[in-house]
C-alpha atoms as a PDB file:
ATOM      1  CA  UNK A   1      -7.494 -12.037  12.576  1.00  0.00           C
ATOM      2  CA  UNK A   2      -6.704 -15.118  10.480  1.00  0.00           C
ATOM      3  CA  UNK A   3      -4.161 -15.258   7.456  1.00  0.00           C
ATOM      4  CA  UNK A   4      -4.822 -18.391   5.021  1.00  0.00           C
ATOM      5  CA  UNK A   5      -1.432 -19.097   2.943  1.00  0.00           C
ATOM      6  CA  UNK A   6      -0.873 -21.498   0.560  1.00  0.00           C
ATOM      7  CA  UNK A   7       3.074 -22.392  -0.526  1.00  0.00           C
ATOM      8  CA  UNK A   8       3.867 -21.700   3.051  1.00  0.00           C
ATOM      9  CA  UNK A   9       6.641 -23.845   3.654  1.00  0.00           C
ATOM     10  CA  UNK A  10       9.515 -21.931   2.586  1.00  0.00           C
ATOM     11  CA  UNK A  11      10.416 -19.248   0.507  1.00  0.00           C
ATOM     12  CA  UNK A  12       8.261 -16.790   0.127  1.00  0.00           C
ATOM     13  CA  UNK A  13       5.143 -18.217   1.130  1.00  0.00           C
ATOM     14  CA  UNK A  14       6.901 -18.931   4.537  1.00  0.00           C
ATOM     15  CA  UNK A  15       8.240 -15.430   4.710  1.00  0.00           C
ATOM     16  CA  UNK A  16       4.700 -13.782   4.349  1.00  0.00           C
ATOM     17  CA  UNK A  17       2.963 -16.166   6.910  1.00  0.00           C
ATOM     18  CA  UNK A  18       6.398 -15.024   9.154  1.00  0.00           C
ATOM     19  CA  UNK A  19       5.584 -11.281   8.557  1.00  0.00           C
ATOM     20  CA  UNK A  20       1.697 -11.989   9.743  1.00  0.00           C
ATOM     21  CA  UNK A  21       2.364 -14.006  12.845  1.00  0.00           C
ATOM     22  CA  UNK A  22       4.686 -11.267  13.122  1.00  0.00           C
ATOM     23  CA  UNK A  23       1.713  -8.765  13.654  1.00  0.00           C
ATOM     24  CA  UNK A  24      -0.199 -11.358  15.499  1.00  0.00           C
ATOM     25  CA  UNK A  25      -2.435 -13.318  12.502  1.00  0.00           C
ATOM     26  CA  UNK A  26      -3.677 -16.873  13.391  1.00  0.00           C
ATOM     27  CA  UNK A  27      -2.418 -18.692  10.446  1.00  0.00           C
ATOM     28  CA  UNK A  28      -3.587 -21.405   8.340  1.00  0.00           C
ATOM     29  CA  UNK A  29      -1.235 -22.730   6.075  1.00  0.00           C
ATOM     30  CA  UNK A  30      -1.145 -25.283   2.874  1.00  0.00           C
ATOM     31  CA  UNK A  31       1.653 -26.904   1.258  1.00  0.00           C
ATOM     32  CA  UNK A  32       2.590 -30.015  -0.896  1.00  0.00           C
ATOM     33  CA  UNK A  33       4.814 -31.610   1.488  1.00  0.00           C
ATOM     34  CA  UNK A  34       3.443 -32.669   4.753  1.00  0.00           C
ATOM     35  CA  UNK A  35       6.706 -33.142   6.730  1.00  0.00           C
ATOM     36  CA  UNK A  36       8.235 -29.305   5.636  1.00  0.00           C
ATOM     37  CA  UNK A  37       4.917 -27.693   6.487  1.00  0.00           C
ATOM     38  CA  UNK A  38       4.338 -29.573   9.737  1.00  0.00           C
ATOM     39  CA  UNK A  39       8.089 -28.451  10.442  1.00  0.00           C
ATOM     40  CA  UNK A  40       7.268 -24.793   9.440  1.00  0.00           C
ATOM     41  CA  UNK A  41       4.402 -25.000  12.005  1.00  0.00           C
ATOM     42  CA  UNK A  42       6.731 -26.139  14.853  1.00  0.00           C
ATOM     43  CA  UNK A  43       8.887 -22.935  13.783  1.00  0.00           C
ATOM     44  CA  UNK A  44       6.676 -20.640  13.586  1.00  0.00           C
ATOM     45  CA  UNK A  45       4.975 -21.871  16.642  1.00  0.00           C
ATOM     46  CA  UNK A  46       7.976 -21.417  18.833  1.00  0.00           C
ATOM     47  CA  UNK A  47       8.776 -17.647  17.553  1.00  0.00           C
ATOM     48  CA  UNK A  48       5.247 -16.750  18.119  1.00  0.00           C
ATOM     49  CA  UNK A  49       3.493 -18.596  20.585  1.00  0.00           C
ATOM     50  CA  UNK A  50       0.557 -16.127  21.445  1.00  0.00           C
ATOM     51  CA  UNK A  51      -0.940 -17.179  18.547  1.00  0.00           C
ATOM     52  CA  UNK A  52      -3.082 -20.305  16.549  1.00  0.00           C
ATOM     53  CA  UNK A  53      -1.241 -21.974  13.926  1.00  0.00           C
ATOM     54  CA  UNK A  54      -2.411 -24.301  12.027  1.00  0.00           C
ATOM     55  CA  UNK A  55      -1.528 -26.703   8.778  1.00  0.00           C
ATOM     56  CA  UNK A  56      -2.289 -29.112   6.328  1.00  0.00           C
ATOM     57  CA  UNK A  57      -0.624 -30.986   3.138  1.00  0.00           C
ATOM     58  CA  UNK A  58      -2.974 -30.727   0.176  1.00  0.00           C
ATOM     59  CA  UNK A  59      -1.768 -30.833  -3.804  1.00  0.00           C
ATOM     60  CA  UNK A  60      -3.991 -27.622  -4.884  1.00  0.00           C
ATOM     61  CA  UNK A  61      -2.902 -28.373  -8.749  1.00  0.00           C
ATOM     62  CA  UNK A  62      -5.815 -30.638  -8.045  1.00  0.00           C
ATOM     63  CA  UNK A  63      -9.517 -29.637  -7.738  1.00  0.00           C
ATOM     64  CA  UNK A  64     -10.455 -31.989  -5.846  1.00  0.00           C
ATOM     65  CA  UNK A  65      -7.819 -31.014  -3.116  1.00  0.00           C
ATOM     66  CA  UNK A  66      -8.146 -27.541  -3.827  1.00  0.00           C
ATOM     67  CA  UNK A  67     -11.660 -27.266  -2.768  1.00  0.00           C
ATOM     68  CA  UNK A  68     -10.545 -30.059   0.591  1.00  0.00           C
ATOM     69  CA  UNK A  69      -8.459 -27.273   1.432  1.00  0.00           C
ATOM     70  CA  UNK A  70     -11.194 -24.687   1.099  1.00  0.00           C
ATOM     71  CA  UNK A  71     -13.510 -26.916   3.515  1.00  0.00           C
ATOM     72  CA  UNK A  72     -10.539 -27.096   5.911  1.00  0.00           C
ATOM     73  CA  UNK A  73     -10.003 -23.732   6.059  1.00  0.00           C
ATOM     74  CA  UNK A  74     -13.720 -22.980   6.424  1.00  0.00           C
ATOM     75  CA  UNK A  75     -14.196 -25.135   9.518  1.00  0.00           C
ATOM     76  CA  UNK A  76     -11.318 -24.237  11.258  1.00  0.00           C
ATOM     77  CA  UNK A  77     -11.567 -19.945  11.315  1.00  0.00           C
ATOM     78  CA  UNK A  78     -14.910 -17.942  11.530  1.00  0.00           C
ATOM     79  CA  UNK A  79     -13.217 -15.010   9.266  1.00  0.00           C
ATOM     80  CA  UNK A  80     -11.028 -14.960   6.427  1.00  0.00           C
ATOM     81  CA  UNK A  81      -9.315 -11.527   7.005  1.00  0.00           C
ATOM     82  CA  UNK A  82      -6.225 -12.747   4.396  1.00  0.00           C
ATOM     83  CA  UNK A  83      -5.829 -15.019   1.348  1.00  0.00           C
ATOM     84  CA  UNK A  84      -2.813 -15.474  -0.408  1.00  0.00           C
ATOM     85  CA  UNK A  85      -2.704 -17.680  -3.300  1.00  0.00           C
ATOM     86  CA  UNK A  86       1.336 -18.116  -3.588  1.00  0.00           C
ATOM     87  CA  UNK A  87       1.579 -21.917  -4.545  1.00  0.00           C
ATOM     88  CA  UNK A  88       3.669 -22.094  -7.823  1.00  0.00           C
ATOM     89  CA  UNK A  89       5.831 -24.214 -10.288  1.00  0.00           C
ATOM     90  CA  UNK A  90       8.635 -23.890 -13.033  1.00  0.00           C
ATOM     91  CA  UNK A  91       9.329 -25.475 -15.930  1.00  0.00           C
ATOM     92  CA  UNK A  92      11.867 -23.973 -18.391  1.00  0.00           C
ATOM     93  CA  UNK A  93      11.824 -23.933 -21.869  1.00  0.00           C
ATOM     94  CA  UNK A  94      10.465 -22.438 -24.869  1.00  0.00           C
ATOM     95  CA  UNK A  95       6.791 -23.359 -26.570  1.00  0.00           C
ATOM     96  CA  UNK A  96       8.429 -25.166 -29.140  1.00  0.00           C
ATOM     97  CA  UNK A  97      10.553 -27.434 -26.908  1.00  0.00           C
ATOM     98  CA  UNK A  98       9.367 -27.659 -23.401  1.00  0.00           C
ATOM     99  CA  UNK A  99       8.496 -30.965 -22.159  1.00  0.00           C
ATOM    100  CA  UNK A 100       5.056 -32.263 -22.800  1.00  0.00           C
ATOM    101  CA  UNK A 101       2.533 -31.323 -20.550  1.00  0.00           C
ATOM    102  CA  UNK A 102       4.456 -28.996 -19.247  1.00  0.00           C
ATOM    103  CA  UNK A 103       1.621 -26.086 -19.834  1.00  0.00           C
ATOM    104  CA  UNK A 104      -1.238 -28.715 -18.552  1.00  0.00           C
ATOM    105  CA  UNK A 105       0.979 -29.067 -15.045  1.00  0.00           C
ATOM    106  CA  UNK A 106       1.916 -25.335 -14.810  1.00  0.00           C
ATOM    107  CA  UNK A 107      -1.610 -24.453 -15.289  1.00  0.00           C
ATOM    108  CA  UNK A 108      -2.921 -26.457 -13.083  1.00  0.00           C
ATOM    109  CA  UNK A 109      -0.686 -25.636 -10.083  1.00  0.00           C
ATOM    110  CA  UNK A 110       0.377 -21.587 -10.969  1.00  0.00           C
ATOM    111  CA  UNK A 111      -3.436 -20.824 -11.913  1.00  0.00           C
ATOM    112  CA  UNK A 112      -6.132 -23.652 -11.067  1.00  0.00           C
ATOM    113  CA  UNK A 113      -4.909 -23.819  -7.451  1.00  0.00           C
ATOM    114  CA  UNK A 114      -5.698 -20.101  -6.716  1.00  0.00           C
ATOM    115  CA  UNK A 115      -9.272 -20.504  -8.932  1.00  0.00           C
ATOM    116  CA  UNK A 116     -10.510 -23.562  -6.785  1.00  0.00           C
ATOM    117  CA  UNK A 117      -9.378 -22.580  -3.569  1.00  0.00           C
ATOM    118  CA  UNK A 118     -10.578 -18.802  -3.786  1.00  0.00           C
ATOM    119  CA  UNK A 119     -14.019 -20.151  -4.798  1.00  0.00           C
ATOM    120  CA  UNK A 120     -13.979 -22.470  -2.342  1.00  0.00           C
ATOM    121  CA  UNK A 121     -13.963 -19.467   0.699  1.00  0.00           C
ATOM    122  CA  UNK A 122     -15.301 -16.890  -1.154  1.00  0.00           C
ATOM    123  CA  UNK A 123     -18.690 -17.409  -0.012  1.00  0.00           C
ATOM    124  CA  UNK A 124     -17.408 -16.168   3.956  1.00  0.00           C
ATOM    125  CA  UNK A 125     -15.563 -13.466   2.711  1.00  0.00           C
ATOM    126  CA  UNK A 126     -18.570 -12.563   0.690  1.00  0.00           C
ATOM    127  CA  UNK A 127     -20.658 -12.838   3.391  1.00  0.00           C
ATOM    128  CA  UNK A 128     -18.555 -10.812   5.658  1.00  0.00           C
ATOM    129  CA  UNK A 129     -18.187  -8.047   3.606  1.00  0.00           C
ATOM    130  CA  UNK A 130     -14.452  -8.006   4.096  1.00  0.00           C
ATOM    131  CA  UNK A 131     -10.798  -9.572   3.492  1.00  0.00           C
ATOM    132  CA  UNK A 132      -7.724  -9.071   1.240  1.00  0.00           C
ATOM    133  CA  UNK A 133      -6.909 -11.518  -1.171  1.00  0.00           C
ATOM    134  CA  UNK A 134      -3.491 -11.489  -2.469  1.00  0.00           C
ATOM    135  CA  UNK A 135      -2.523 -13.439  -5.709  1.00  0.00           C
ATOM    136  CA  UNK A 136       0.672 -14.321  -6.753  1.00  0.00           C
ATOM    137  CA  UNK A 137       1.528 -13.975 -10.470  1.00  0.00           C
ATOM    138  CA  UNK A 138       5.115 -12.485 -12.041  1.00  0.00           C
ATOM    139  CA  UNK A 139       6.803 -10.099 -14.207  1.00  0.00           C
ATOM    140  CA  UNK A 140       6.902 -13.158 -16.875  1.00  0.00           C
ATOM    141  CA  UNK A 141       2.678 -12.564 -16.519  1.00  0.00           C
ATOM    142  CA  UNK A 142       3.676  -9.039 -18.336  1.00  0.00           C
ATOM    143  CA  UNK A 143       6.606  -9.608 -20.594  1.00  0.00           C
ATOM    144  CA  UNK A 144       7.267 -12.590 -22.231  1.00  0.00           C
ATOM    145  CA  UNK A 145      11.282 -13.902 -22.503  1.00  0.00           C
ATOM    146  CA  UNK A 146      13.032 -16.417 -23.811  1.00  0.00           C
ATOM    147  CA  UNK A 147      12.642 -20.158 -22.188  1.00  0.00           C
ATOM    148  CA  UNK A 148       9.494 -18.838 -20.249  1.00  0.00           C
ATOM    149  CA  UNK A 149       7.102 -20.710 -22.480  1.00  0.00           C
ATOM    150  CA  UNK A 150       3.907 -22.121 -20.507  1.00  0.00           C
ATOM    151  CA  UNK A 151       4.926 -20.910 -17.319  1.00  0.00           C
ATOM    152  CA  UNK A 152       4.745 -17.300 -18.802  1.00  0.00           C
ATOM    153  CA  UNK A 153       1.455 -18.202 -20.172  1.00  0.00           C
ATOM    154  CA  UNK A 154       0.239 -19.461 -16.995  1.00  0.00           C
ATOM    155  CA  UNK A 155       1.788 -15.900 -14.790  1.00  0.00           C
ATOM    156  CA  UNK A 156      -0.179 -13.986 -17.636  1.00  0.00           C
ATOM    157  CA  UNK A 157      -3.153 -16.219 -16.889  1.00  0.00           C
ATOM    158  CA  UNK A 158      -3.073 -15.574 -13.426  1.00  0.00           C
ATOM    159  CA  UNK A 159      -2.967 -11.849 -13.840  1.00  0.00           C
ATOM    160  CA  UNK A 160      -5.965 -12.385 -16.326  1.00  0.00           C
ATOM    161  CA  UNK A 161      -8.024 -14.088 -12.959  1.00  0.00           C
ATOM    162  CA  UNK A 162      -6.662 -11.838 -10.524  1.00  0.00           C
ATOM    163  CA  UNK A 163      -8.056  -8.688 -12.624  1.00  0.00           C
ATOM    164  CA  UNK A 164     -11.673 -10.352 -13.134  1.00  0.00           C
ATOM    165  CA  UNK A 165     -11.416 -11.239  -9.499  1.00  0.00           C
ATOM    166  CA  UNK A 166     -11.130  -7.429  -8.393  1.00  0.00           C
ATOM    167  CA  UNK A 167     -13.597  -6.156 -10.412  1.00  0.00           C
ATOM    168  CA  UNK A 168     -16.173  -8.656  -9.515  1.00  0.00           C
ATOM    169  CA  UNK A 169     -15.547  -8.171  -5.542  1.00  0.00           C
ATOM    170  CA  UNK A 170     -15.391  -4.654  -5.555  1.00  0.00           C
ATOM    171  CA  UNK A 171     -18.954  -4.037  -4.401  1.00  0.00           C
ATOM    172  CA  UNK A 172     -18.759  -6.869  -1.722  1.00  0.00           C
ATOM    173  CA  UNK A 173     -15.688  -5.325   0.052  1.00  0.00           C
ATOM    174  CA  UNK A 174     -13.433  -8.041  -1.047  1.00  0.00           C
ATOM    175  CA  UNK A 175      -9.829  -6.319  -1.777  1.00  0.00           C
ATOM    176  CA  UNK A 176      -7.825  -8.382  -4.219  1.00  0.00           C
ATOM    177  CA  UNK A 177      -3.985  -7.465  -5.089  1.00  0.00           C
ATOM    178  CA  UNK A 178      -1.998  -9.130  -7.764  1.00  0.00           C
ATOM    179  CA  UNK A 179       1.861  -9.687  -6.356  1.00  0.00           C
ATOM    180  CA  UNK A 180       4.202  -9.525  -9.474  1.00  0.00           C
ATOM    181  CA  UNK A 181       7.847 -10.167  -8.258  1.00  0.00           C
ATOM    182  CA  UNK A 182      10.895 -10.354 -10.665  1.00  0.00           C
ATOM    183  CA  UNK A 183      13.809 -12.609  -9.702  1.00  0.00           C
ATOM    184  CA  UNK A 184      13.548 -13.442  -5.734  1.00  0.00           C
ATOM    185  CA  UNK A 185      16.172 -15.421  -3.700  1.00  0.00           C
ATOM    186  CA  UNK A 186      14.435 -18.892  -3.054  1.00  0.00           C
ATOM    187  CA  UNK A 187      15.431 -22.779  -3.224  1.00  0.00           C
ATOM    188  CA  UNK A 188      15.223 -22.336  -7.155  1.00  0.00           C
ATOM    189  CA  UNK A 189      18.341 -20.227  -7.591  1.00  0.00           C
ATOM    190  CA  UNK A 190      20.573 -22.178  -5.459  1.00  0.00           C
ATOM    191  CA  UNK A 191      23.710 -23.625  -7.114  1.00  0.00           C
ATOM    192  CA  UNK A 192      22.304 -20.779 -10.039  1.00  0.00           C
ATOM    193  CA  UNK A 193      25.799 -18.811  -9.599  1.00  0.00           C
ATOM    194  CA  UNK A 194      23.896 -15.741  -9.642  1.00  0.00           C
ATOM    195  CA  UNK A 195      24.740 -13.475  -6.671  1.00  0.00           C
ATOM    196  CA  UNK A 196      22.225 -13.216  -3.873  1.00  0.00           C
ATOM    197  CA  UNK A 197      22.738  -9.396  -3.565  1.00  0.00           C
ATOM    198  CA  UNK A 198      21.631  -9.077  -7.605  1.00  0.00           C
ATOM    199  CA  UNK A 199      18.177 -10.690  -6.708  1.00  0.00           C
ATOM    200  CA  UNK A 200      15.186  -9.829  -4.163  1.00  0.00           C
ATOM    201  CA  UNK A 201      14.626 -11.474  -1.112  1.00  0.00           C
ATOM    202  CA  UNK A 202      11.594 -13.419  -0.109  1.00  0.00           C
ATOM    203  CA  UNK A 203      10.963 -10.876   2.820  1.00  0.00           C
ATOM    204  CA  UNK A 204      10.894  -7.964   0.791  1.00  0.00           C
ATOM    205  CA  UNK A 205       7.727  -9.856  -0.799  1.00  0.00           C
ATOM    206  CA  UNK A 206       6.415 -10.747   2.159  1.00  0.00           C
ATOM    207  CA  UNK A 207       6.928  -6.817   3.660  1.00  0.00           C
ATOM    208  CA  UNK A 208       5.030  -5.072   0.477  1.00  0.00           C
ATOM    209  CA  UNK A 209       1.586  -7.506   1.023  1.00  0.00           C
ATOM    210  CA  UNK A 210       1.664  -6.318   4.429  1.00  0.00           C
ATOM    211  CA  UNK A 211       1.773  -3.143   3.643  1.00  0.00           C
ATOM    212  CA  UNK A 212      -1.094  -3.659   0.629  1.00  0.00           C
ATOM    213  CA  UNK A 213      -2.772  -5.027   3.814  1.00  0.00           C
ATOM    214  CA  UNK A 214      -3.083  -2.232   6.221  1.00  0.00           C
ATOM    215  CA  UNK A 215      -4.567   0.012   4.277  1.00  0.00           C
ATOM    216  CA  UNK A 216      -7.996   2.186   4.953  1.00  0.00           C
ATOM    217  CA  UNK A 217     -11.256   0.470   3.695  1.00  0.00           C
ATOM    218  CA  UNK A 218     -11.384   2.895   0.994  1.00  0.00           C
ATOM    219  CA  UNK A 219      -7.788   1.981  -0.849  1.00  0.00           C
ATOM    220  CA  UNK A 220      -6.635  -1.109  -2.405  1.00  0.00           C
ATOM    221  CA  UNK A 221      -3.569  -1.617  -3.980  1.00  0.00           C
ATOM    222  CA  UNK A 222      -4.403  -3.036  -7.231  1.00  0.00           C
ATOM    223  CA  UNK A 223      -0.806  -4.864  -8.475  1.00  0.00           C
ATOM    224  CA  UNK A 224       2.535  -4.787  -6.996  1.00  0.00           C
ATOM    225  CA  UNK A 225       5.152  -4.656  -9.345  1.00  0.00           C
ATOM    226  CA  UNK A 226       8.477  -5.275  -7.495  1.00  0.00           C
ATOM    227  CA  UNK A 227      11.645  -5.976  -9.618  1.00  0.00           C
ATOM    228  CA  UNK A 228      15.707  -6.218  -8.307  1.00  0.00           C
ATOM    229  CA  UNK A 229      17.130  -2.643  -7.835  1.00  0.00           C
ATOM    230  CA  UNK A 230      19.274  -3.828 -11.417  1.00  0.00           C
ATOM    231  CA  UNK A 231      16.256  -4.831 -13.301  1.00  0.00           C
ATOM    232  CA  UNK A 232      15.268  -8.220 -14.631  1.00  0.00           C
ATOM    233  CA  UNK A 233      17.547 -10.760 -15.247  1.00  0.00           C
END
């Protein structure tokens, strides 16, 4: 079995390729930074060592690396059994006075990523009539709020793919889950001086996709809506 997970250097990409090396998943992983994934590999190696782990540092806000990626991954696992499209950005601020190009960049990494690189393997998973993909949108993809600007437009964007997505691998045996997390306790909220207990962790993420993922052939869980015991911040 073979888990593909992009963002999987820390947070809660990194928890959720944990949780499947956990349950004994080969893994190949994708992140920006070359040094943090390559060190993510060496840990994840050591706490699981019955099992192939593999990375490599692409920049999947570009298409041209996105679909490098998808070649990797294709010549380096015969089956696709899990896809999760996690890689993500942040830029605050409201339409009228976020930085420019600040929709063009979150676009391109929060939504273009996951378009390029699930084309890229789709035609395995096709072809083997099986595999889970999980994509990674947010409740800012269903409810707009102040100083979310183009990064709620790109969340609602992803949803938009992610729903097409399902309905056009249903007959092909392709399951696809949208992941739509409030507030989760990552590298973003340090210094915040919001309280780690108000706020999710990345493992309770990373525990409800593998739970989406064990299911019989004939259930998928369609979204997963998972907010802070408080609500929203």
């Amino acid at each position: 079995m073979t888990a593909v997970i992009t963002g999987a250097s820390r947070g809660i990409g990194k928890a959720i390729a944990q949780i499947f090396a956990l349950h004994g998943y080969n893994l190949l992983l994708c992140a920006r930074n070359e040094n943090t994934v390559l060190d993510t590999v060496e840990e994840l190696k050591t706490s699981y060592p019955h099992i192939s782990i593999d990375a490599q540092a692409f920049n999947l806000g570009h298409k041209a690396q996105a679909q490098l990626f998808g070649e990797w991954v294709l010549t380096n696992t015969d089956t696709i059994d899990i896809l999760v499209n996690n890689v993500g950005t942040f830029i605050q601020g409201n339409i009228s006075d976020e930085p420019d190009g600040a929709l063009e960049q979150m676009l391109e990494v929060n939504l273009y990523s996951a378009y390029h690189t699930t084309r890229a393997v789709l035609p395995k998973m096709i072809a083997q009539k099986s595999g889970h993909i999980f994509n990674m949108s947010s409740i800012a993809g269903l409810q707009a709020y102040p100083n979310g600007g183009a990064y709620s437009i790109s969340k609602f964007a992803m949803l938009g793919f992610s729903r097409n997505l399902r309905q056009e691998l249903m007959p092909h045996g392709v399951k696809v889950t949208t992941v739509i997390p409030g507030a989760v306790y990552t590298d973003s909220w340090s210094g915040s001086g919001v309280s780690r207990e108000r706020i999710m962790e990345a493992e309770d993420i990373a525990t409800m996709i593998y739970a989406a993922s064990r299911l019989s052939i004939a259930a998928t869980v369609e979204e997963i809506i998972i907010r802070p015991q408080l609500g929203d911040l």
